[in-house]
Every structure is written in structure tokens, then in C-alpha cells.
Protein backbone atom coordinates (compact mmCIF):
# COMPACT_ATOMS: atom_id res chain seq x y z
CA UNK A 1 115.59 -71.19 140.90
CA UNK A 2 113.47 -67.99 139.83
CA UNK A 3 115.13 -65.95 136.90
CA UNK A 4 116.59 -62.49 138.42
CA UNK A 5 114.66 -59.87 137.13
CA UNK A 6 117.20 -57.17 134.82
CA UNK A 7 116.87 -53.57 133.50
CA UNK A 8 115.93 -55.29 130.25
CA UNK A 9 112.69 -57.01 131.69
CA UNK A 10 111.89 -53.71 133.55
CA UNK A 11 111.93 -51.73 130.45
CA UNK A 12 109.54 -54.12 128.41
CA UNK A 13 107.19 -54.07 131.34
CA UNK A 14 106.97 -50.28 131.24
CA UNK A 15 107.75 -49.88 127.61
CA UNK A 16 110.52 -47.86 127.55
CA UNK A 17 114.09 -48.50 126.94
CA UNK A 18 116.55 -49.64 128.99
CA UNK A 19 118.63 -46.85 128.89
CA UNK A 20 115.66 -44.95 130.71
CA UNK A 21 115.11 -47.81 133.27
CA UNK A 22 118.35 -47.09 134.23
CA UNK A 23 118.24 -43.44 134.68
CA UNK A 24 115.15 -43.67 136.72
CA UNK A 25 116.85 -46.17 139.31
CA UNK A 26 119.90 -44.24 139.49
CA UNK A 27 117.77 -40.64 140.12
CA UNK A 28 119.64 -39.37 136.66
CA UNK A 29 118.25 -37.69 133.79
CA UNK A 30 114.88 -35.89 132.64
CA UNK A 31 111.64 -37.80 132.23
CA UNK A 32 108.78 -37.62 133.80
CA UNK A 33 107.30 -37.89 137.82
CA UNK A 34 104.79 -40.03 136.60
CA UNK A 35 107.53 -42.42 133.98
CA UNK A 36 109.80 -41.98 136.98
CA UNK A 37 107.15 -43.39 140.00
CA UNK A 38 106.13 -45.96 137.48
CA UNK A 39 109.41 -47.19 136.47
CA UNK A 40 110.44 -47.32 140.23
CA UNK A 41 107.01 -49.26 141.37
CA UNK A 42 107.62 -51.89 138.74
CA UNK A 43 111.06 -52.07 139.58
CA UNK A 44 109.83 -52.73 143.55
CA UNK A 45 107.16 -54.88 142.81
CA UNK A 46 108.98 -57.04 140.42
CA UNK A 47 111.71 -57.43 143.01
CA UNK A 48 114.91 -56.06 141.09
CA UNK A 49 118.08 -56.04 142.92
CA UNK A 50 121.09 -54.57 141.67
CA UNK A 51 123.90 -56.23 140.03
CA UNK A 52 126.73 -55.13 142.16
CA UNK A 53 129.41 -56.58 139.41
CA UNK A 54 127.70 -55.53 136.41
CA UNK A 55 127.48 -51.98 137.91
CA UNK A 56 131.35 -52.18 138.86
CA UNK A 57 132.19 -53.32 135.31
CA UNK A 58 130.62 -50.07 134.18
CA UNK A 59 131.45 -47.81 136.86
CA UNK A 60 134.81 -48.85 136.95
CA UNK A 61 134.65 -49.42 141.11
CA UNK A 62 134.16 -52.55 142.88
CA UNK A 63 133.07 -50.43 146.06
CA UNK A 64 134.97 -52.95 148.10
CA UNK A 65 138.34 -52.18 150.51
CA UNK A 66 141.08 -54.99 151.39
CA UNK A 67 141.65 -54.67 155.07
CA UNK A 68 144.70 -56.65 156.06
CA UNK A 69 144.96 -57.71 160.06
CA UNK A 70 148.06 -58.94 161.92
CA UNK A 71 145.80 -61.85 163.08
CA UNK A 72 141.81 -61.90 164.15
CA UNK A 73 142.61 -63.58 167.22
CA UNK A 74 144.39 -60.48 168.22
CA UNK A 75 141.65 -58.59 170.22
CA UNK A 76 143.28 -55.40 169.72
CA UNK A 77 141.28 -55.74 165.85
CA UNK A 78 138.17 -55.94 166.41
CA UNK A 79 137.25 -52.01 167.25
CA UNK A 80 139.87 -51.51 164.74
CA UNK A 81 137.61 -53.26 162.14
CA UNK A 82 134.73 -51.94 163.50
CA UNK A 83 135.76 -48.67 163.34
CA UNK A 84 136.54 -49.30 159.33
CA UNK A 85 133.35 -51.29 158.54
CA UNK A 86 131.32 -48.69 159.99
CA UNK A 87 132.33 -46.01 157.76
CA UNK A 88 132.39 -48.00 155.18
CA UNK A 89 128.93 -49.32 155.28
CA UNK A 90 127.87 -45.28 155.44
CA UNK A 91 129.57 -45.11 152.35
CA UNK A 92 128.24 -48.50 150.74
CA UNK A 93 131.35 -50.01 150.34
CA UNK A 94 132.09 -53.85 151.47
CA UNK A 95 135.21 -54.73 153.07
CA UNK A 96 137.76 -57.61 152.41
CA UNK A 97 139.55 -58.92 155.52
CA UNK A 98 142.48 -61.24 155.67
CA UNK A 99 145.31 -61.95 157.90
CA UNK A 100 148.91 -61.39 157.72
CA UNK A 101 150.02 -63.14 161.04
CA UNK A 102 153.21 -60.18 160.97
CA UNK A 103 154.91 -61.55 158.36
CA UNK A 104 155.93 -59.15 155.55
CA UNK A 105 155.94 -61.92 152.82
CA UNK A 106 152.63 -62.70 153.39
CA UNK A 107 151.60 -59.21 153.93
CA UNK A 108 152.74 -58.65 150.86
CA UNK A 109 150.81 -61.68 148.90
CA UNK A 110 147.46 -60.69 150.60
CA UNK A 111 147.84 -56.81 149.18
CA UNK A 112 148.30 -58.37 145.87
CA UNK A 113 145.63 -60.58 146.21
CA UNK A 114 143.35 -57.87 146.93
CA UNK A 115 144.71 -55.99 143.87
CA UNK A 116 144.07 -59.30 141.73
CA UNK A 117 140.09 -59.01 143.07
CA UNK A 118 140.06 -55.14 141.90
CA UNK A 119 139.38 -53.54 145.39
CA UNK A 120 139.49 -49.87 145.62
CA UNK A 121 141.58 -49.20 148.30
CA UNK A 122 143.66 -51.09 150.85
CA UNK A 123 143.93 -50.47 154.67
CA UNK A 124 146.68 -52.01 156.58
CA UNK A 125 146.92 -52.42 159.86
CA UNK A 126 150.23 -52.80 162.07
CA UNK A 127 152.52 -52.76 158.66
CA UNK A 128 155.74 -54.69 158.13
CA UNK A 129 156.55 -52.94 155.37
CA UNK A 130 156.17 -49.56 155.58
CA UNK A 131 157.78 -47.70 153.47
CA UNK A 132 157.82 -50.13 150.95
CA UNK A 133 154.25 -48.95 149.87
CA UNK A 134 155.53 -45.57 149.70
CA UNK A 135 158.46 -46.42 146.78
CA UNK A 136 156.03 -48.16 144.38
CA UNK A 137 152.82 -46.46 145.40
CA UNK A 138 152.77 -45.72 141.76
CA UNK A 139 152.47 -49.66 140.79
CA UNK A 140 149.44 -50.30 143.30
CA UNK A 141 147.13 -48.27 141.22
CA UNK A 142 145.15 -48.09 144.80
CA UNK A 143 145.15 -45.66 147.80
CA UNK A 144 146.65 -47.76 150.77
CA UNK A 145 146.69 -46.11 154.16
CA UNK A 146 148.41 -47.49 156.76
CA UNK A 147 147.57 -48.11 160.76
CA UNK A 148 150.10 -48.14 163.24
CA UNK A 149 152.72 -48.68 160.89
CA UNK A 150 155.51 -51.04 161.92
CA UNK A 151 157.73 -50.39 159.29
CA UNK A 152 160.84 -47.77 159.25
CA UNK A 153 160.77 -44.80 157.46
CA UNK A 154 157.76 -42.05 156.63
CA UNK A 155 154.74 -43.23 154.61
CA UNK A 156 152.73 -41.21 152.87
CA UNK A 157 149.36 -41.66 154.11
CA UNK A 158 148.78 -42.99 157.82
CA UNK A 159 146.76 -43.34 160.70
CA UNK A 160 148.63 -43.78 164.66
CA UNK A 161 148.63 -42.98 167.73
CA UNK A 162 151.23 -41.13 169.66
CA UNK A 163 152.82 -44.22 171.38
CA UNK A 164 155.67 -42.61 172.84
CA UNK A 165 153.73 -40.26 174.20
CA UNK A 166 151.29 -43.15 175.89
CA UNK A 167 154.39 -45.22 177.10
CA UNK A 168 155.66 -41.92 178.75
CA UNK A 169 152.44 -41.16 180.64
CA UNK A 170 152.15 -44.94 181.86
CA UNK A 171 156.02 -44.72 183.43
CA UNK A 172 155.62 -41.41 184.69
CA UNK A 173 152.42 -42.31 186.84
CA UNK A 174 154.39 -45.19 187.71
CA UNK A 175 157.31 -42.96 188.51
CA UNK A 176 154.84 -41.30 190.49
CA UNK A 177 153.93 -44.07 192.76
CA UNK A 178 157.30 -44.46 194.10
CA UNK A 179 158.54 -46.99 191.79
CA UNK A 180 162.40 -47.26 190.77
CA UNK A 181 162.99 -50.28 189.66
CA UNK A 182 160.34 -50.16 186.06
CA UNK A 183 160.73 -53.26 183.71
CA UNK A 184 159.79 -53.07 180.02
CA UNK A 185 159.17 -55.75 178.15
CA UNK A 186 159.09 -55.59 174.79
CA UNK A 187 157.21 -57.66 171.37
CA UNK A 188 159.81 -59.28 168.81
CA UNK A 189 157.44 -59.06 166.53
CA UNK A 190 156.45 -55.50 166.44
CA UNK A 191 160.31 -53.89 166.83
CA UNK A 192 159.87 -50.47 165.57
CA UNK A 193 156.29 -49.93 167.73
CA UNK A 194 158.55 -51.69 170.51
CA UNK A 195 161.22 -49.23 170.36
CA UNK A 196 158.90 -46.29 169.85
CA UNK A 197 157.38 -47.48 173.64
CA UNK A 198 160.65 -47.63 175.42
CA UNK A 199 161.74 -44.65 174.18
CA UNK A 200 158.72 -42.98 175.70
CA UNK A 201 159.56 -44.75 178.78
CA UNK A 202 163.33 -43.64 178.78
CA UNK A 203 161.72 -39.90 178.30
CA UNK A 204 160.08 -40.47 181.72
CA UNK A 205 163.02 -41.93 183.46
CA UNK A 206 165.28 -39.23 182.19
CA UNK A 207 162.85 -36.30 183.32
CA UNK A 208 162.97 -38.07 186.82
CA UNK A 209 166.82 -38.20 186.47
CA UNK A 210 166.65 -42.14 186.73
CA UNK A 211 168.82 -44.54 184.02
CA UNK A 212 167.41 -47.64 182.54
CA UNK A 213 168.94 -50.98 183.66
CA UNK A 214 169.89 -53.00 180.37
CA UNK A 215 168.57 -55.68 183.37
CA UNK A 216 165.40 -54.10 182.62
CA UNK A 217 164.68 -54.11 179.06
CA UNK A 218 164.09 -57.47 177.04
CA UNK A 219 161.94 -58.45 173.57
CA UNK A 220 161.72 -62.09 174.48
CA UNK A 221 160.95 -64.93 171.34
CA UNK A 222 157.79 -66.58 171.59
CA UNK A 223 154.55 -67.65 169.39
CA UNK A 224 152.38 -65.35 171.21
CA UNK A 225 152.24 -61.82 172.79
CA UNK A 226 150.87 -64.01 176.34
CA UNK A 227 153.88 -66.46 176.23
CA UNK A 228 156.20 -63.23 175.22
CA UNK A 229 154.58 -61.61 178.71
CA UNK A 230 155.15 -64.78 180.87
CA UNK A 231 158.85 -65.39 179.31
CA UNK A 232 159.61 -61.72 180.24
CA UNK A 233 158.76 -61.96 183.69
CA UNK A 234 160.77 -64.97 184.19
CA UNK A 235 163.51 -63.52 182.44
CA UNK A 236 163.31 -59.98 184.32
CA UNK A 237 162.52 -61.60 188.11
CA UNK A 238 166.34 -62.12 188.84
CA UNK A 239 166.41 -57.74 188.45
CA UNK A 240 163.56 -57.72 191.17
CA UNK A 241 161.17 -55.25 189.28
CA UNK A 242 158.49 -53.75 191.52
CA UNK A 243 156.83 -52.74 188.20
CA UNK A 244 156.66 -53.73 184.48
CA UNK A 245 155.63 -51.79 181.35
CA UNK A 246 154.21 -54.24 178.83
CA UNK A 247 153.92 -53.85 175.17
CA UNK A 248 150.71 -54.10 174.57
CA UNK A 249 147.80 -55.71 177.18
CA UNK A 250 148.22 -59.58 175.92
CA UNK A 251 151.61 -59.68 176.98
CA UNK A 252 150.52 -57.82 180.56
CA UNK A 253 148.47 -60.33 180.98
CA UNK A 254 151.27 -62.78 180.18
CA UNK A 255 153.35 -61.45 182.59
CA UNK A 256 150.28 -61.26 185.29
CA UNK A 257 149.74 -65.41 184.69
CA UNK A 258 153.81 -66.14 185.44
CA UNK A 259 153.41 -63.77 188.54
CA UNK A 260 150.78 -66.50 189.48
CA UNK A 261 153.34 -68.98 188.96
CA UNK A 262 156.39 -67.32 191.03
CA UNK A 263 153.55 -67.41 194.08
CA UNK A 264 153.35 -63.10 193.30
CA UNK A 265 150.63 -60.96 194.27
CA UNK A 266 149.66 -58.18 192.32
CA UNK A 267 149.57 -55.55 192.81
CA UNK A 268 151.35 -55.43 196.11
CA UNK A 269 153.99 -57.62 195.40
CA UNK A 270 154.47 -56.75 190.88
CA UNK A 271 152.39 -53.98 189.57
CA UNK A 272 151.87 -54.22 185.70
CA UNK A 273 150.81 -51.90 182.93
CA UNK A 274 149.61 -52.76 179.83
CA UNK A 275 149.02 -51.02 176.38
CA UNK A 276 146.11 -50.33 174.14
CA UNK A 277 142.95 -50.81 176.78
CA UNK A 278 141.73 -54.30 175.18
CA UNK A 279 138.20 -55.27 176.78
CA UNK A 280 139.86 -57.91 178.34
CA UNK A 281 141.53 -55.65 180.68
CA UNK A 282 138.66 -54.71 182.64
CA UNK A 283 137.80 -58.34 183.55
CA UNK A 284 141.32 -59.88 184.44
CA UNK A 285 142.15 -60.00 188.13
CA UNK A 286 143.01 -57.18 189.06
CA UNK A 287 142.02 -55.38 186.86
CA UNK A 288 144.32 -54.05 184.18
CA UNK A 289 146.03 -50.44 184.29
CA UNK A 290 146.57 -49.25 180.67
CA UNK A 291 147.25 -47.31 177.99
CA UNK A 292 144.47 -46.57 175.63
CA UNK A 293 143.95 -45.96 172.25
CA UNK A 294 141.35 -44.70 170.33
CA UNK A 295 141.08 -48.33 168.11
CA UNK A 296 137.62 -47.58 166.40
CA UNK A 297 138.22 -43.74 165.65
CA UNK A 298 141.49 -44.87 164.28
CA UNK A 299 139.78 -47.08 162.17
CA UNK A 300 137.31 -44.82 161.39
CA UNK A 301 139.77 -42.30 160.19
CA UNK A 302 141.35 -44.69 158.28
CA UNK A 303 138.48 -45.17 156.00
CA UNK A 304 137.36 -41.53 155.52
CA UNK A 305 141.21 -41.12 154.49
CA UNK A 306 140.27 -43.85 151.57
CA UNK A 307 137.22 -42.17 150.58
CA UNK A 308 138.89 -38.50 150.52
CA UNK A 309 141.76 -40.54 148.45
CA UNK A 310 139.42 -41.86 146.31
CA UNK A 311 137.69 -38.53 145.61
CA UNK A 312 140.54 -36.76 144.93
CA UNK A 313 141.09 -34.91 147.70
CA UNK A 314 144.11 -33.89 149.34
CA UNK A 315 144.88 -36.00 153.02
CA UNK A 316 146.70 -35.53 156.03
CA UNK A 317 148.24 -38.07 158.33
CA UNK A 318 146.37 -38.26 161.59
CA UNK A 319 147.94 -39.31 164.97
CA UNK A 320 145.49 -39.67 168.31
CA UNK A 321 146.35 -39.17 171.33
CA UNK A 322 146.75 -41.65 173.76
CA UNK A 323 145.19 -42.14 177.36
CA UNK A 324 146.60 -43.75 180.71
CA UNK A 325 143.70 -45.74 182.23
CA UNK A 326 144.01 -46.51 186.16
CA UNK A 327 142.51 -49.59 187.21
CA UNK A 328 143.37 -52.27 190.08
CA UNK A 329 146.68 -53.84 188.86
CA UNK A 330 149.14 -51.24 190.17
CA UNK A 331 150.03 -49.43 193.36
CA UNK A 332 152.32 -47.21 195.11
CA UNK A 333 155.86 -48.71 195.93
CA UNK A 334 155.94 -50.02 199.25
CA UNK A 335 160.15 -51.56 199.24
């Protein structure tokens, strides 16, 4: 295995010091053009690569962020990660990813971990703990910006969408269409986001002067946001729906597989709305009305909130806007 080539070997090829290799790679101090373009051809033609972890010893920065997911099989992610990555490569820093499957504990264990590896900054996505961060902020020693934060309680540096907002617009439309009878099914494992939806959607029933049905509202246990979708429908088919609000679009299309199951047609018979506009949605049949948000800008933002943090600068939560997308799963009212 060939010897990687140092400063140190540089600097007796050119004869110079070390000190000067250095400040000719980096673009820093006075010397020469000519010491400079020589130092830097040598440097190229003797193929030296940069130590990352020597430089972060020095520079005190890693130039690495801990991003911590629900799960990566959620496809809600992906742009969400994307969104982060690309920012952060424009910046040059590397990003950590691990999973915390919604469960504070381990949530928790993977934030430290990252602390344990030195990252600069951590980015959590879909918190359980919230404002937990917030309290002993002073005892991470690293920016950590939240994204759709499922915890109670303000945090101090966050990146969301307006949700309430979204899950209005989706019953309203629906509302719209003639329908009366709007079910709303709800994740057990995201409560706060949950309740942050259905009060959107008890905004629109209220404007049109309508009541929610307790008959109409349920978070039902299961291992997944699919199983949660076709457990809901079951449970809410005895109320006779003619629509349902899902939490997100993995549990719409839970609900949109049990529909299968009761012999339903959608969207004539059932018309369903999901949340958050995952790719997936355009290829189910029918294809899937939603709410969208913005996943890679928030993402995105998430990581130019790090880097301002980690400048110095002063930062301000930001919350996107969400957007109803009309596809094939839903139609006017016809009972």
C-alpha cells in the first residue's frame, strides 16, 4: 500500500517549510506566485489529499452534521435528506444519518452518539422530544435544529410546515365537494403532528357550521403508518364515511388497500386524502389527492439554519406553507 504523501514530504520536495506548504494549499499568507504555483504543482503531481481528521484536530471542526430520521423506510425522508445533503455538500460538510424508529429513548442515544463522534451540528427530523433540547441546549455544546417537531412546547430553532393550515385546505375542498360525513384518521405515533391535523380539520368543519363525530376521529395502534390506514378504515366503516383525511400518505394508502378488501371503489364509493405528496402518490390507483409539503426546501433550510448557527449569526424559525394537490382519488359526494 503506497505511503500517503504529507505537508512534510511536500515541503522537502520544494524546500521550504512546512508551515509554508501549508499556507500555499490553504490560499493564506504572503509568498510568492511563482513559490505559490510551485508548491501547488508539486502538491498535484505528487497526489496529496487532505487529511480531513488532522485538519479537524486543528481547526477544531469535524465539518460533519448528525441527521437523525424517524426511519429510512419512511419515504417521506428521502427529499428531506436530500434537501440537507445538498446544502451541505455546497458547504463541504458530510452528513451522519441514523434512525430513531420514533422512539424518544433512542432518539436520545443517537444525538449523543453523534456528540461522542464530535459532529458540528445536529438536525432532527420529526422530534420526540422537543423541548427537551431546548432546557439543556447549553449541555449539547452543538446547534440542533429541529424538523417537524413532534414534541410539546416551543423550541428554539426549527424548521415546519403549517400543518393545520394544510389539513384545513384538504377538508375544506372536501367540504366543497359535497361531503358531510369526513373521517380522520390519525398516527399514534406522531400525537402532537396528529392533533395539529385535526385541528385544522375541525377549523374547516366549524367555518362550514358542521360538528365532528367522535365516530369519526380515531389514532388506531399498529407497527406501521399502512396497517394504521387499513385498521382505521375498518374501524371507521360502521360511521359510513364518504371521505377520509389521512395523516400522512402511507396511511391513505392503508386505508385505500382495506377499501379493496370491503369490495369499495374509490373514488365513487370512499374518497381519500392523504398528507405530505410522497412520490408514491402519483402512481397508486387512483391516484392520490394530497397535501404537500415542501420536504427538500425544508431540508434545505434546515441546513443553512446550521451553518448561520455555526457562524454566529442570529436565526429565525421558518414554517412553509403547505399545498392541496388534486389528483384521481376523490370526488364530489354523490349520497
Amino acid at each position: 500500500m503506497a505511503k500517503r504523501v504529507s505537508i512534510k514530504d511536500i515541503a522537502a520536495a520544494a524546500g521550504v517549510s512546512h508551515s509554508t506548504v501549508s499556507r500555499a494549499l490553504h490560499q493564506r499568507g504572503r509568498m510568492s506566485k511563482e513559490t505559490r504555483a510551485h508548491i501547488l504543482k508539486l502538491a498535484a503531481d505528487m497526489e496529496y489529499t487532505p487529511d480531513a481528521q488532522a485538519r479537524s484536530l486543528v481547526m477544531g471542526k469535524t465539518h460533519t452534521i448528525g441527521v437523525v430520521v424517524t426511519t429510512i423506510a419512511d419515504p417521506f425522508v428521502s427529499e428531506i435528506v436530500s434537501g440537507i445533503e445538498q446544502a451541505a455538500q455546497d458547504a463541504g460538510y458530510s452528513v451522519f444519518l441514523s434512525s430513531s424508529h420514533a422512539d424518544p429513548e433512542r432518539e436520545l442515544t443517537v444525538v449523543n452518539t453523534f456528540r461522542q463522534r464530535r459532529v458540528d451540528a445536529i438536525i432532527v427530523t420529526a422530534s420526540q422530544l422537543g423541548q427537551h433540547y431546548s432546557t439543556d441546549l447549553d449541555d449539547f455544546h452543538v446547534p440542533v435544529v429541529l424538523i417537524n417537531n413532534q414534541g410539546e412546547g416551543d423550541y428554539l430553532y426549527s424548521v415546519a410546515t403549517d400543518e393545520i393550515d394544510g389539513a384545513r385546505q384538504a377538508t375544506q375542498y372536501l367540504l366543497q365537494a359535497g361531503h358531510r360525513r369526513i373521517g380522520y384518521i390519525g398516527s399514534p405515533r406522531r400525537p402532537y403532528s396528529t392533533q395539529r391535523r385535526y385541528q385544522g380539520y375541525l377549523q374547516a368543519l366549524a367555518t362550514a357550521q358542521l360538528s365532528a363525530h367522535p365516530a369519526l376521529f380515531i389514532t388506531p395502534t399498529a407497527a406501521t403508518d399502512v396497517e394504521v390506514g387499513q385498521a382505521g378504515l375498518r374501524a371507521l366503516w360502521p360511521a359510513r364515511p364518504t371521505a377520509i383525511l389521512a395523516y400522512n400518505d402511507m396511511t391513505a394508502i392503508g386505508v385505500m388497500m382495506a377499501a379493496r378488501e370491503h369490495g369499495l371503489q374509490i373514488p365513487s364509493q370512499l374518497s381519500v386524502v392523504g398528507f405530505d405528496d410522497v412520490a408514491l402518490t402519483e402512481f397508486v390507483t387512483p391516484a392520490l389527492t394530497t397535501v404537500r409539503q415542501p420536504r427538500e426546501a425544508m431540508g434545505y433550510a434546515a441546513m443553512e439554519m446550521i451553518l448561520q448557527l455555526l457562524a454566529g449569526e442570529a436565526v429565525a424559525d421558518r414554517l412553509f406553507p403547505c399545498e392541496l394537490v388534486v389528483r384521481q382519488s376523490m370526488q364530489p359526494c354523490r349520497m
